[in-house]
C-alpha atoms as a PDB file:
ATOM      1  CA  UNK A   1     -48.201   0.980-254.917  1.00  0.00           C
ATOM      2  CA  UNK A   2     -47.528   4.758-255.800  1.00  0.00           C
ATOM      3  CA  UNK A   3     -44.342   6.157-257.304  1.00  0.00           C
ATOM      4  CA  UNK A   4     -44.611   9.840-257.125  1.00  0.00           C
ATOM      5  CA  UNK A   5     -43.166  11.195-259.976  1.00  0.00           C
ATOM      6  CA  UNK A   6     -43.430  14.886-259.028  1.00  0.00           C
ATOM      7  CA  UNK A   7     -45.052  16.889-256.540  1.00  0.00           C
ATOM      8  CA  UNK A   8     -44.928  20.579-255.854  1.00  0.00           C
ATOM      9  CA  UNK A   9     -44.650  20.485-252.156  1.00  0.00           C
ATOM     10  CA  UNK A  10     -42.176  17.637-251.690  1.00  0.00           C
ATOM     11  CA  UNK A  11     -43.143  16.550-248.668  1.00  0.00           C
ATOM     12  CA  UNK A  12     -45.973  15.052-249.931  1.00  0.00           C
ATOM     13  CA  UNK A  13     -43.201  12.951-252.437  1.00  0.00           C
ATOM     14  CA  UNK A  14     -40.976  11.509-249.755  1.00  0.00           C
ATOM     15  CA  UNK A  15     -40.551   8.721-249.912  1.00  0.00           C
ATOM     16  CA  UNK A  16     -41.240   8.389-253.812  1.00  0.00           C
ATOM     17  CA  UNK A  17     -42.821   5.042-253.607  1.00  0.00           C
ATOM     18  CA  UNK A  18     -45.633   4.473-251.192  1.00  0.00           C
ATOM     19  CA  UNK A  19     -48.318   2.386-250.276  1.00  0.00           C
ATOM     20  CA  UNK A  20     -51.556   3.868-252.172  1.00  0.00           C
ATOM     21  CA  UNK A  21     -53.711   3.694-248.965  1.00  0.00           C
ATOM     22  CA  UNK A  22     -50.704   5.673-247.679  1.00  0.00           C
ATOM     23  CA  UNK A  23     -50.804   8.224-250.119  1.00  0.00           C
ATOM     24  CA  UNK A  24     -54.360   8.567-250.572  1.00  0.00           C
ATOM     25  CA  UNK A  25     -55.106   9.558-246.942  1.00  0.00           C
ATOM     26  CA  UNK A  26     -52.348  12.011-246.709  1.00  0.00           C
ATOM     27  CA  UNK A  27     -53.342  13.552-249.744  1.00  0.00           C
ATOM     28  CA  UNK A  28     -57.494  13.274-247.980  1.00  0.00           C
ATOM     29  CA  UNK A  29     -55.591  15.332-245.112  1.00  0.00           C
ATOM     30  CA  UNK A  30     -53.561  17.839-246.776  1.00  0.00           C
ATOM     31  CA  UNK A  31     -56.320  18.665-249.387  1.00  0.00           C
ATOM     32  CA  UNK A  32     -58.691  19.390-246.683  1.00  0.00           C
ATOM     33  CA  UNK A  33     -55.932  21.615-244.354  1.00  0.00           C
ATOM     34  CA  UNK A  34     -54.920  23.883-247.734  1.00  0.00           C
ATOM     35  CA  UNK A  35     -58.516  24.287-248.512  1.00  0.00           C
ATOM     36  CA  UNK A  36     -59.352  25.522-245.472  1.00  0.00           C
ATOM     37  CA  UNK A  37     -57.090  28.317-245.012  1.00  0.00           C
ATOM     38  CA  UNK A  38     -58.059  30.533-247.863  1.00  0.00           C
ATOM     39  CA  UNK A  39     -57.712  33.894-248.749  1.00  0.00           C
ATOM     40  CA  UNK A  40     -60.526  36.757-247.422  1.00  0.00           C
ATOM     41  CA  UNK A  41     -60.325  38.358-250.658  1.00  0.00           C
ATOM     42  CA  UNK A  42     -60.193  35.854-253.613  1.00  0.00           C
ATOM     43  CA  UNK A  43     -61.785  32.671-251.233  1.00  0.00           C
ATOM     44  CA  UNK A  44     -58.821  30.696-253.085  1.00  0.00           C
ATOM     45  CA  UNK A  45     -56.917  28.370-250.903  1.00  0.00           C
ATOM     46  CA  UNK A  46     -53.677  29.828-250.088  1.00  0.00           C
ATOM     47  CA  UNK A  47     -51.756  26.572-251.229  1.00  0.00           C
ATOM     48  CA  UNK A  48     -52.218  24.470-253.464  1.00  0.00           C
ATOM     49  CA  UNK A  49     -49.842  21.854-255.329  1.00  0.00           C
ATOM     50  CA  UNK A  50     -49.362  19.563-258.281  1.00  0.00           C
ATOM     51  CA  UNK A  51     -48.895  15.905-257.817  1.00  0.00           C
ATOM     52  CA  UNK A  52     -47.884  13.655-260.807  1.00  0.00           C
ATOM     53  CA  UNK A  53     -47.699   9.863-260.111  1.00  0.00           C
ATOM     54  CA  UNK A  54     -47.999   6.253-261.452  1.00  0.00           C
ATOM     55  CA  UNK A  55     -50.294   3.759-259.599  1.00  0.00           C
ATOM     56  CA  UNK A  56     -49.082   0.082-259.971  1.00  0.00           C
ATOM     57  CA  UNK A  57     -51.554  -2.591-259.202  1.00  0.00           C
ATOM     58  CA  UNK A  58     -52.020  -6.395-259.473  1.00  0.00           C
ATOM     59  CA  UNK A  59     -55.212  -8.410-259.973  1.00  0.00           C
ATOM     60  CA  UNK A  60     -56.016 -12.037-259.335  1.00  0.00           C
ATOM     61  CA  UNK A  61     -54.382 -14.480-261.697  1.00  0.00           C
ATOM     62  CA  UNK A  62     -51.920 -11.734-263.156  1.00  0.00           C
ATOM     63  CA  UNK A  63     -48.370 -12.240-263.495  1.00  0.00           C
ATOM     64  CA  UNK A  64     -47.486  -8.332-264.414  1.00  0.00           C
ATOM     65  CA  UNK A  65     -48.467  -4.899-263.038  1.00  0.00           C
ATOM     66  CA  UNK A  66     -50.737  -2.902-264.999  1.00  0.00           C
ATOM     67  CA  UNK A  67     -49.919   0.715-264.323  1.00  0.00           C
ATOM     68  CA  UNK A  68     -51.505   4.354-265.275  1.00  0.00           C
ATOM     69  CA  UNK A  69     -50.528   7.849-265.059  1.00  0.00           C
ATOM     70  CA  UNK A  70     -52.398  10.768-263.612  1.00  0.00           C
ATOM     71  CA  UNK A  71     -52.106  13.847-261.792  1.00  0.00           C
ATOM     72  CA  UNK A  72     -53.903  15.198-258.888  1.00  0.00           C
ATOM     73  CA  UNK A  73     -54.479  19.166-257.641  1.00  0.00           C
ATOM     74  CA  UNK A  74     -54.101  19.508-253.516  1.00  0.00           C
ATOM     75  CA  UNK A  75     -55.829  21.894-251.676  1.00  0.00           C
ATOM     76  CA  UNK A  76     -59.043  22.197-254.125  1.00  0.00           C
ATOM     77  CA  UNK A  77     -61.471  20.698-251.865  1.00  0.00           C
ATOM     78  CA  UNK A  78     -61.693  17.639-254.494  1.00  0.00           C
ATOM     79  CA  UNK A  79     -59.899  15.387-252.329  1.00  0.00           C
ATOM     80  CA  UNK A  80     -57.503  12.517-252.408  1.00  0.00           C
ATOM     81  CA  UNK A  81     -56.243  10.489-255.053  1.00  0.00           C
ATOM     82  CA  UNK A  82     -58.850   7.893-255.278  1.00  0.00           C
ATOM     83  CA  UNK A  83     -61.993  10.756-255.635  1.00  0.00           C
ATOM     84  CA  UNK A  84     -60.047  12.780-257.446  1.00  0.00           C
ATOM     85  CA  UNK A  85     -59.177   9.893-259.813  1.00  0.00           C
ATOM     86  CA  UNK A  86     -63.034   8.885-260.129  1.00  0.00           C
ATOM     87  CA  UNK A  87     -64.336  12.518-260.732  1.00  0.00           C
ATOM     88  CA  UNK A  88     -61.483  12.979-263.474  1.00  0.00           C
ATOM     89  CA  UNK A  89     -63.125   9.896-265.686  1.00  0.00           C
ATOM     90  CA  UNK A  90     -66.274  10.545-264.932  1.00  0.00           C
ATOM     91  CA  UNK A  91     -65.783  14.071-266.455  1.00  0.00           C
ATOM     92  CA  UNK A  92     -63.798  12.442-269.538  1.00  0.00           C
ATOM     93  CA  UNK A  93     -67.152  10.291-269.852  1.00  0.00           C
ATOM     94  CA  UNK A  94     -69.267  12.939-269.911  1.00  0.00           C
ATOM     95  CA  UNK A  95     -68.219  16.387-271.146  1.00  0.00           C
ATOM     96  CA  UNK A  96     -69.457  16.939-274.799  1.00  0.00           C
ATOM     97  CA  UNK A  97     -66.495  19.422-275.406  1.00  0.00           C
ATOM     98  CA  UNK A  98     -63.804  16.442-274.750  1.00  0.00           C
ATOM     99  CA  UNK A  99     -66.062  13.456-275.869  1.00  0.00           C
ATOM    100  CA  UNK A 100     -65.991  15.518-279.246  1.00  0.00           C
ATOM    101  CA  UNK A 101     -62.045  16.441-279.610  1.00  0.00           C
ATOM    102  CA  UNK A 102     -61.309  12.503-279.077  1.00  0.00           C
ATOM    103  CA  UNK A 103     -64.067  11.707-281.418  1.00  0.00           C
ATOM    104  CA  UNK A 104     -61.882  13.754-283.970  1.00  0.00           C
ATOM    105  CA  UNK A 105     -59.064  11.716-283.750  1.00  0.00           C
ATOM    106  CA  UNK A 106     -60.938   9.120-285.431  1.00  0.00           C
ATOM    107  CA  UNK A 107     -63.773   6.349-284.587  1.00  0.00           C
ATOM    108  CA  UNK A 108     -61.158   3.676-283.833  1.00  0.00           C
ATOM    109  CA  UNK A 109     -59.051   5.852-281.594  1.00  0.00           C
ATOM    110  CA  UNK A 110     -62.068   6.899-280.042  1.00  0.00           C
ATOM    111  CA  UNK A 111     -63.863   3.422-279.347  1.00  0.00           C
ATOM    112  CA  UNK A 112     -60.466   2.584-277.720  1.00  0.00           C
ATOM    113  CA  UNK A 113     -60.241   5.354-275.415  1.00  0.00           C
ATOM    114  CA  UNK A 114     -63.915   5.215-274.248  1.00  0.00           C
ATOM    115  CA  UNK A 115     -63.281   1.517-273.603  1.00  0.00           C
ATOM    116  CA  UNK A 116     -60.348   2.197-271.370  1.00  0.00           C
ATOM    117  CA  UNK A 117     -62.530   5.245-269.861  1.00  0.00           C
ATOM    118  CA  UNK A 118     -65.310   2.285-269.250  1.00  0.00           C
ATOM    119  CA  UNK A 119     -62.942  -0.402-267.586  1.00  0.00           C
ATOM    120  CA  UNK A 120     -61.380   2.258-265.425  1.00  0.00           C
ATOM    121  CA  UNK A 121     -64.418   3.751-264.214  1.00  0.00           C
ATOM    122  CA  UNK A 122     -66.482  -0.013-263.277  1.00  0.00           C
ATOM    123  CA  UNK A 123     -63.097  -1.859-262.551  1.00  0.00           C
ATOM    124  CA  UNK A 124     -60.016  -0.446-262.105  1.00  0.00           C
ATOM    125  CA  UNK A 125     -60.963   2.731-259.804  1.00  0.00           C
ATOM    126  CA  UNK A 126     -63.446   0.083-257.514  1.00  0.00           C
ATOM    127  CA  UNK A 127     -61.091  -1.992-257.329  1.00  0.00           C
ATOM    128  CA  UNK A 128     -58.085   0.548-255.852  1.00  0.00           C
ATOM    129  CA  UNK A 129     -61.154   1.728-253.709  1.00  0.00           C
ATOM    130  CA  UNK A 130     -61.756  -1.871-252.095  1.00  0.00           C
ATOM    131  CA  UNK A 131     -58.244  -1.953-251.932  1.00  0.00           C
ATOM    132  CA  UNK A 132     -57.582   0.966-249.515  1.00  0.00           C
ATOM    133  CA  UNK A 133     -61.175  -0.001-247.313  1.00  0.00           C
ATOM    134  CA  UNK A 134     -59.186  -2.715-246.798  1.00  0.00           C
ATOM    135  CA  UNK A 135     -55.353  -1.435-246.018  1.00  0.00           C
ATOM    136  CA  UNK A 136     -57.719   0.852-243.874  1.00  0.00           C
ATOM    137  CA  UNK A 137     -59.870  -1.485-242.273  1.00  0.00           C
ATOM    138  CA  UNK A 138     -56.665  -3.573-241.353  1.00  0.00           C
ATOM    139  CA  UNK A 139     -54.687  -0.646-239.736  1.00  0.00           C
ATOM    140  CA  UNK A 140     -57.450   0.293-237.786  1.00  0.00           C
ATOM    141  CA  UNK A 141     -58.219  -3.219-236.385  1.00  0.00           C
ATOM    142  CA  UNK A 142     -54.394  -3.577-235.299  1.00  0.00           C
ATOM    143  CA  UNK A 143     -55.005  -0.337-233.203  1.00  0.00           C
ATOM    144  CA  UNK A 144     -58.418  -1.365-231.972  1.00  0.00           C
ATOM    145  CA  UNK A 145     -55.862  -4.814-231.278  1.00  0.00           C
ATOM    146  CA  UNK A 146     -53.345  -2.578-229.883  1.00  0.00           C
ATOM    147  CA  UNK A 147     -55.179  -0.313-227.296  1.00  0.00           C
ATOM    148  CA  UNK A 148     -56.896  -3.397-225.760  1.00  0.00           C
ATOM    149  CA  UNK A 149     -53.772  -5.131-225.394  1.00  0.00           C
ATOM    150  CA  UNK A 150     -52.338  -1.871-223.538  1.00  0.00           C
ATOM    151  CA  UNK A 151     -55.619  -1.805-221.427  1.00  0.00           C
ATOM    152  CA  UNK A 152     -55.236  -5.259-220.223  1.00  0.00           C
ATOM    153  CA  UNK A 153     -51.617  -5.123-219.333  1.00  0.00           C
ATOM    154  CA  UNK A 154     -52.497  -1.639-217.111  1.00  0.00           C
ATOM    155  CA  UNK A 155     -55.599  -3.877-215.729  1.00  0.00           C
ATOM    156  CA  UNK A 156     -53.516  -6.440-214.942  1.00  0.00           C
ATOM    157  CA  UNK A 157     -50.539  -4.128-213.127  1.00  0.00           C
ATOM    158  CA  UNK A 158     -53.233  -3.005-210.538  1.00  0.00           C
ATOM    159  CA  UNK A 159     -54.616  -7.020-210.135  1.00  0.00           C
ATOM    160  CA  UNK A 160     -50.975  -8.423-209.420  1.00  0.00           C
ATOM    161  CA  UNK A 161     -50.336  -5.708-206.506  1.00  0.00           C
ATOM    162  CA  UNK A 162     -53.737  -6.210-204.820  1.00  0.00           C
ATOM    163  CA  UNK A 163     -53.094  -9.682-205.015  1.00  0.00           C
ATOM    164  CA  UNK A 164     -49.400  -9.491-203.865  1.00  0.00           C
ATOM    165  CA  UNK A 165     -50.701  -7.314-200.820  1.00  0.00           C
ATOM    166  CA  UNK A 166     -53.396  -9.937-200.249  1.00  0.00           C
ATOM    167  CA  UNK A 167     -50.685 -12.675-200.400  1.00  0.00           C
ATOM    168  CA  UNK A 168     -48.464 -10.497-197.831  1.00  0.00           C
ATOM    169  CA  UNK A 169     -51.506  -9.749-195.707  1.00  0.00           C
ATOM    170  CA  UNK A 170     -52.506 -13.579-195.527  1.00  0.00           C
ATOM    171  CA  UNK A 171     -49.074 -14.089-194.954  1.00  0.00           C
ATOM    172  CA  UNK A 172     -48.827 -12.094-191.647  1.00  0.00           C
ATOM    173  CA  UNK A 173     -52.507 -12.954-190.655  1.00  0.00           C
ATOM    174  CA  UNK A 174     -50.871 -16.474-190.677  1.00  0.00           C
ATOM    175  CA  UNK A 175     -47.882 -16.165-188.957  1.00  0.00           C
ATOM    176  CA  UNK A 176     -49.304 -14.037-186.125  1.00  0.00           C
ATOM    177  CA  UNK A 177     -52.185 -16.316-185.453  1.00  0.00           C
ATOM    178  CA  UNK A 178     -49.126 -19.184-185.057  1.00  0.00           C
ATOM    179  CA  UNK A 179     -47.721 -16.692-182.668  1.00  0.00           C
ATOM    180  CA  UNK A 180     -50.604 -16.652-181.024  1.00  0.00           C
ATOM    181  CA  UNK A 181     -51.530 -19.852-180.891  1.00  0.00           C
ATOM    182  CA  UNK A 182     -47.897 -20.892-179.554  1.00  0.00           C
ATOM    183  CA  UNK A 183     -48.592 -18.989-176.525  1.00  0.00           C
ATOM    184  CA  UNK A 184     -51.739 -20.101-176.132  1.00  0.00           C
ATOM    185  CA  UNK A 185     -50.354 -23.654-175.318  1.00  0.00           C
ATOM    186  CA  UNK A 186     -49.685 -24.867-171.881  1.00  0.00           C
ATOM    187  CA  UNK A 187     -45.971 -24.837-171.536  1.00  0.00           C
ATOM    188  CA  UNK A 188     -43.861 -27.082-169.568  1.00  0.00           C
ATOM    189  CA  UNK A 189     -44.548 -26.207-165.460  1.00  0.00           C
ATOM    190  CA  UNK A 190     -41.871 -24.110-164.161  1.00  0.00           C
ATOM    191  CA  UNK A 191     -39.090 -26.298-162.571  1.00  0.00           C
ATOM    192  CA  UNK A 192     -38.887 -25.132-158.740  1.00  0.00           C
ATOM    193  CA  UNK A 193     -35.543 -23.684-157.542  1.00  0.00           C
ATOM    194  CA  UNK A 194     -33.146 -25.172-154.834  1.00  0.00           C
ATOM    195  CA  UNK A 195     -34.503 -22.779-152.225  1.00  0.00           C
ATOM    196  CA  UNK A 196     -38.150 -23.612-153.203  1.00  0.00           C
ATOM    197  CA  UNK A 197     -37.189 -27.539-152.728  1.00  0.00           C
ATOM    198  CA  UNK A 198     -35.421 -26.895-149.654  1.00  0.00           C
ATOM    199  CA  UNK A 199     -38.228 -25.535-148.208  1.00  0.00           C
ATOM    200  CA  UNK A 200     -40.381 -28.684-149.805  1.00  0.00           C
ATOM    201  CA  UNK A 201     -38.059 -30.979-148.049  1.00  0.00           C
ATOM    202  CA  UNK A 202     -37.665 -29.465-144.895  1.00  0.00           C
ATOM    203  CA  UNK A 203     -41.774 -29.597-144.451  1.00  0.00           C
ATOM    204  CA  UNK A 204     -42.180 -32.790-145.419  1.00  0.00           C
ATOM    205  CA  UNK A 205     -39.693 -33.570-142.605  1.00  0.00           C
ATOM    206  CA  UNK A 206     -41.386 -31.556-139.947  1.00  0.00           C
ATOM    207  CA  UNK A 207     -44.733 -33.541-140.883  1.00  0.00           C
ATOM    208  CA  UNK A 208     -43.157 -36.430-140.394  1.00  0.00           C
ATOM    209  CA  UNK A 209     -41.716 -35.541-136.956  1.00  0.00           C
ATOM    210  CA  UNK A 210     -45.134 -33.769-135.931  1.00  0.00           C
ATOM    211  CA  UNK A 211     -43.964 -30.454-135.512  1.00  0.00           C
ATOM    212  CA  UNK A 212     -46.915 -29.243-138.136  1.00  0.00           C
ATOM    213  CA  UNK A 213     -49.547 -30.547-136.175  1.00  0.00           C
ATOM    214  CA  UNK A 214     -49.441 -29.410-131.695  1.00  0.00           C
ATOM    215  CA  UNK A 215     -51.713 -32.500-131.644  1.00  0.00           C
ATOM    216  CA  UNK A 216     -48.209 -34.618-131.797  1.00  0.00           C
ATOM    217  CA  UNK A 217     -45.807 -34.792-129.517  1.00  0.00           C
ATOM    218  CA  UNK A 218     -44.183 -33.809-126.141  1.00  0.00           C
ATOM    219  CA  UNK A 219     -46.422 -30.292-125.938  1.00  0.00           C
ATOM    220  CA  UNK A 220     -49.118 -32.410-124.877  1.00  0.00           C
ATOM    221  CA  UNK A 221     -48.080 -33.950-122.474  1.00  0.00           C
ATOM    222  CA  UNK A 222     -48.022 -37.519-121.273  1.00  0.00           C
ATOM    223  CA  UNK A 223     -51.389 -38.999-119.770  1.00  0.00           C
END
């Protein structure tokens, strides 16, 4: 965690306290926009600000925060907190001019500062850096997550209504082939009307008195 305890563009502050994954890539982006845009005549970025803040972390097995101070310059092309953090102590390491003032303050002053120098350099500042691989690494799996998740459910939109047209289109196929089907089938035979059974009955009563057939009676004759 971050608590910002001033920053010139306060923007960059708000809120206060932040994760330091948070902070660190804003500060990535902003550092890079401000150095950027710089002026024609000087080449000096046009904006720069001032951001003072206290990191709080936890290790393993530790029941307090340790905690540190810094301050960080945006828009120098020196990046976020976490590089800017690890060129600041390597510089402290290494400059003869600084190495000597804390070497005046006396040799046990001094072996105590180069120690925390040491510590921060191969532990502390690797250790924030794993740290915000891995706040990374995490937020950009959950989109990776995310997007497929959204690409499924639009997949899936598409697959219902094709199927739900298939379903409908089965559906008729179905019920028209019934139709179909039903007509197909020999019905019941037409019941004949009254007039068509009259007639029936009144030529099944001329066969039987012969008047179908001139071969039966009087016409011919009687031999």
């Amino acid at each position: 965690m971050v608590y910002v305890n001033y920053c010139e563009k306060s923007e960059l502050g708000n809120p206060r306290c932040q994760k330091l994954s948070d902070l660190d890539s804003r500060t990535v982006e902003q550092d890079k926009a401000w150095y950027t845009e710089r002026d024609s005549n000087t080449n000096e970025p046009k904006t720069t600000a001032q951001m003072f803040f206290t990191v709080y972390y936890a290790e393993k097995g530790d029941k307090m925060l340790h905690h540190f101070q810094c301050k960080i310059d945006i828009g120098t092309g020196n990046g976020g907190i976490i590089s800017q953090l690890k060129m600041q102590n390597e510089m402290k390491l290494t400059d003869e001019s600084w190495i000597s003032y804390q070497q005046g303050k006396g040799n046990e002053e001094y072996q105590k500062y180069m120690e925390d120098l040491t510590d921060m350099q191969n532990h502390v500042l690797p250790y924030l850096q794993s740290f915000c691989s891995l706040e990374e690494k995490g937020v950009k799996e959950r989109r990776e997550q995310q997007v497929a998740e959204k690409n499924e459910s639009r997949e899936a939109v598409p697959r219902a209504g094709v199927e739900a047209n298939t379903a409908v289109k089965d559906a008729g196929k179905a019920e028209r082939k019934a139709v179909a089907q039903k007509k197909a089938m020999p019905g019941k035979e037409k019941k004949p009307s009254i007039h068509e059974r009259l007639e029936i009955n009144k030529r099944i009563i001329q066969e039987k008195q012969g008047k179908d057939k001139p071969e039966r009676g009087a016409d011919l004759g009687v031999r």
